[in-house]
C-alpha atoms as a PDB file:
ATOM      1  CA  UNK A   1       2.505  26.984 -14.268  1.00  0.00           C
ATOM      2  CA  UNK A   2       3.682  26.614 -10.703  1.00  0.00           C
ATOM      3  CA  UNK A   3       7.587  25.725  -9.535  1.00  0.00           C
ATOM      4  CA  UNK A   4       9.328  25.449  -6.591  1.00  0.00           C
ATOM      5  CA  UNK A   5      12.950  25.771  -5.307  1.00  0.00           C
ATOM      6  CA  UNK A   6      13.702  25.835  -1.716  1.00  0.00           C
ATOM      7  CA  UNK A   7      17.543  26.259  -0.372  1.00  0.00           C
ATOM      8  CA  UNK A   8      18.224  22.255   0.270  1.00  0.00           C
ATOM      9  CA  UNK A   9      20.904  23.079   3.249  1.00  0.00           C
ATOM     10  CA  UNK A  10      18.423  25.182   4.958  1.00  0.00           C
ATOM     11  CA  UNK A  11      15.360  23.771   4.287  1.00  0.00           C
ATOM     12  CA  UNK A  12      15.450  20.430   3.267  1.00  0.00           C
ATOM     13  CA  UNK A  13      13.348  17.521   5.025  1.00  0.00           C
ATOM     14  CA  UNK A  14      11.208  19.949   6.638  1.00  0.00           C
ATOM     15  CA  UNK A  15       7.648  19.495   4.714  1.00  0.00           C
ATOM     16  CA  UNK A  16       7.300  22.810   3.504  1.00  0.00           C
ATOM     17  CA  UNK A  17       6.997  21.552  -0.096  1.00  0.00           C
ATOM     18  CA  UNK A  18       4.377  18.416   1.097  1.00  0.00           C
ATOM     19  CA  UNK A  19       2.293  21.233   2.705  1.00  0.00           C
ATOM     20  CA  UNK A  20       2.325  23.969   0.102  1.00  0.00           C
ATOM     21  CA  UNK A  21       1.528  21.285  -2.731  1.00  0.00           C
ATOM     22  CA  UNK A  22      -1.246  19.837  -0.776  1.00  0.00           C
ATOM     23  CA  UNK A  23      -2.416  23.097   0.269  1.00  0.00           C
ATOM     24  CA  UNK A  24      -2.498  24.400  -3.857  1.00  0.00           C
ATOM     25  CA  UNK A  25      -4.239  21.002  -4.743  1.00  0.00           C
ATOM     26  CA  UNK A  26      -6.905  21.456  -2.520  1.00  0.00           C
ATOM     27  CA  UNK A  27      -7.069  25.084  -3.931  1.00  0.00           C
ATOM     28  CA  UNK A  28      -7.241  24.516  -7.470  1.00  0.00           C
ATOM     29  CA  UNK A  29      -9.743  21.450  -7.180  1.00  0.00           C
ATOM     30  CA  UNK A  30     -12.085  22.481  -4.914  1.00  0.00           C
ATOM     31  CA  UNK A  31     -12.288  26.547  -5.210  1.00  0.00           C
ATOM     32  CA  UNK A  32     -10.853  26.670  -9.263  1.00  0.00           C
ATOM     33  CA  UNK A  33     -12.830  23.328 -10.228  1.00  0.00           C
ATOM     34  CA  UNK A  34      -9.518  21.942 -12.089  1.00  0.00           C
ATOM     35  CA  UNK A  35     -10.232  18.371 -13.498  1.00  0.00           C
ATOM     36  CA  UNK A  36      -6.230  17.359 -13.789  1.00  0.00           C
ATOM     37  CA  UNK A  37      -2.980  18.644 -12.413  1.00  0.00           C
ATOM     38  CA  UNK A  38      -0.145  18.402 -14.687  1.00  0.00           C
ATOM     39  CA  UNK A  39       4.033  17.774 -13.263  1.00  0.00           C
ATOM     40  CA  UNK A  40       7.297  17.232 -14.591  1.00  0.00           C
ATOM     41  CA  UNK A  41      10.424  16.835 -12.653  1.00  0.00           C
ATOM     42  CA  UNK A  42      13.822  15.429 -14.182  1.00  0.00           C
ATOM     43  CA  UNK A  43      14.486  12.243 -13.649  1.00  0.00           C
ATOM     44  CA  UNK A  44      17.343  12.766 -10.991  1.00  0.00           C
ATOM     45  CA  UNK A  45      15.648  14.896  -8.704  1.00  0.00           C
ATOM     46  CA  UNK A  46      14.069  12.324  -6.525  1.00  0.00           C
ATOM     47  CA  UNK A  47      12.796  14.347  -3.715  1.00  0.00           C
ATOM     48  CA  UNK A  48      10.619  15.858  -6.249  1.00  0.00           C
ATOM     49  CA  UNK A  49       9.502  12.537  -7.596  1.00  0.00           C
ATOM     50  CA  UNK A  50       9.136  10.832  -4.263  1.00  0.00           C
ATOM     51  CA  UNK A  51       6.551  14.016  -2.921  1.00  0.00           C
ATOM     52  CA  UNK A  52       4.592  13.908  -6.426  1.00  0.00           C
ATOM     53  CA  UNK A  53       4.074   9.810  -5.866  1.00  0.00           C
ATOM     54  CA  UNK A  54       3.107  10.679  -2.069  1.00  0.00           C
ATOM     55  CA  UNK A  55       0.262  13.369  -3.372  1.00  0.00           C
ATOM     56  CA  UNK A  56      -1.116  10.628  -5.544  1.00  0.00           C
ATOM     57  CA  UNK A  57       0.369  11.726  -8.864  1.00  0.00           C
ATOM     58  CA  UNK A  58       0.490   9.224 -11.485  1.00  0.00           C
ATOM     59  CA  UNK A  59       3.116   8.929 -13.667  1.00  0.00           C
ATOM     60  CA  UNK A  60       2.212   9.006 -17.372  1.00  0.00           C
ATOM     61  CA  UNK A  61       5.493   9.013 -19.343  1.00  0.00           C
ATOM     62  CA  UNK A  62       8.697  10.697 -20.486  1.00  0.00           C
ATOM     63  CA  UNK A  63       9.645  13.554 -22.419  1.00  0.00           C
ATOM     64  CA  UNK A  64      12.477  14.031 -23.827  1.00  0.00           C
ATOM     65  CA  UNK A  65      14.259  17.898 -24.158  1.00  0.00           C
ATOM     66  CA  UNK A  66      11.454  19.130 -22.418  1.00  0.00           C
ATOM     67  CA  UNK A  67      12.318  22.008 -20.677  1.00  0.00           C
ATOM     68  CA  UNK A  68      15.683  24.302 -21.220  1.00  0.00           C
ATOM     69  CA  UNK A  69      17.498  24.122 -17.721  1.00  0.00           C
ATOM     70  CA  UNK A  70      21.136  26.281 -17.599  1.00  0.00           C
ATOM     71  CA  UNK A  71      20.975  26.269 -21.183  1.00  0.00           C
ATOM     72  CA  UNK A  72      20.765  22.618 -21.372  1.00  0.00           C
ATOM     73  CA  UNK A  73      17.616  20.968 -22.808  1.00  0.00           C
ATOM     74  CA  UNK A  74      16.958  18.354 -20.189  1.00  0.00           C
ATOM     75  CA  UNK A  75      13.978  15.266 -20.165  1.00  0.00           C
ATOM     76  CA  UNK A  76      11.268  14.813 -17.788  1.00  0.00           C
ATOM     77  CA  UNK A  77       9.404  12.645 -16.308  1.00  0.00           C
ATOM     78  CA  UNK A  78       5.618  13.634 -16.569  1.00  0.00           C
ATOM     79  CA  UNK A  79       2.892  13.372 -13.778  1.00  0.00           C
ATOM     80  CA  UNK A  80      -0.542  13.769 -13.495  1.00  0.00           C
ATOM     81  CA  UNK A  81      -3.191  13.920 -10.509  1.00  0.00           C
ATOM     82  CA  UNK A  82      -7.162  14.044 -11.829  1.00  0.00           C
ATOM     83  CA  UNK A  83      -9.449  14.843  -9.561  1.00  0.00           C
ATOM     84  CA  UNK A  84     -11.581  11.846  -9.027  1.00  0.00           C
ATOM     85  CA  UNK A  85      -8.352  10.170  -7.924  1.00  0.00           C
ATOM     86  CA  UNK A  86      -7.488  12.992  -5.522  1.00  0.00           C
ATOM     87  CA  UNK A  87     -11.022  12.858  -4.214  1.00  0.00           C
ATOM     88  CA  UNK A  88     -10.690   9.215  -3.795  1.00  0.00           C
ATOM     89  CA  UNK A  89      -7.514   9.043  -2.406  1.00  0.00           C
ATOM     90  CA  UNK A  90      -8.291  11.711   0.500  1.00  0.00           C
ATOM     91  CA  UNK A  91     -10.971   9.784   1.531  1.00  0.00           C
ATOM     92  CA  UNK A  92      -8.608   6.882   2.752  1.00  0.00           C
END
C-alpha cells in the first residue's frame, strides 16, 4: 500500500506527485515485475483523479465505505494500471 499527502498551499501544482508516481511505476514494473497497480481516491479529490487518468490508470468502478477517513467511512473510486497498458502507453 502506498499514499500520499503533500501540504496543498505549499506544494500544490508543482509535479512532485506526477514524478514520484511515475518514478514508483516504473519501479514496481520493471525491477518488482508487478502485472497491475491498484488506486482508489474519493470521488471529490480531483487532483488525485485527474494525475491517476494522466498515468494511464483505468477506472474500474466504485466502492462504497471503502476506506475509514476521520472516522467516517467514505467511497472510492477504484483504478487500475496493468502493465501491458503501461508498456504500451510509454511507447507513444
Amino acid at each position: 500500500m502506498y499514499d500520499w499527502l503533500l501540504d496543498r498551499e505549499v506544494h500544490s501544482n508543482q509535479g512532485y506527485m506526477t514524478k514520484s508516481l511515475i518514478l514508483l511505476l516504473r519501479h514496481l514494473f520493471n525491477d518488482f515485475n508487478f502485472n497491475r497497480v491498484e488506486a482508489a481516491c474519493v470521488p471529490n479529490n480531483l487532483a488525485s483523479k485527474s494525475l491517476l487518468e494522466r498515468l494511464g490508470f483505468d477506472q474500474e468502478g466504485y466502492a462504497k465505505d471503502y476506506l475509514r477517513i476521520n472516522g467516517k467511512w467514505q467511497d472510492h473510486i477504484l483504478f487500475s494500471l496493468r502493465k501491458k497498458i503501461y508498456n504500451e502507453r510509454r511507447k507513444t
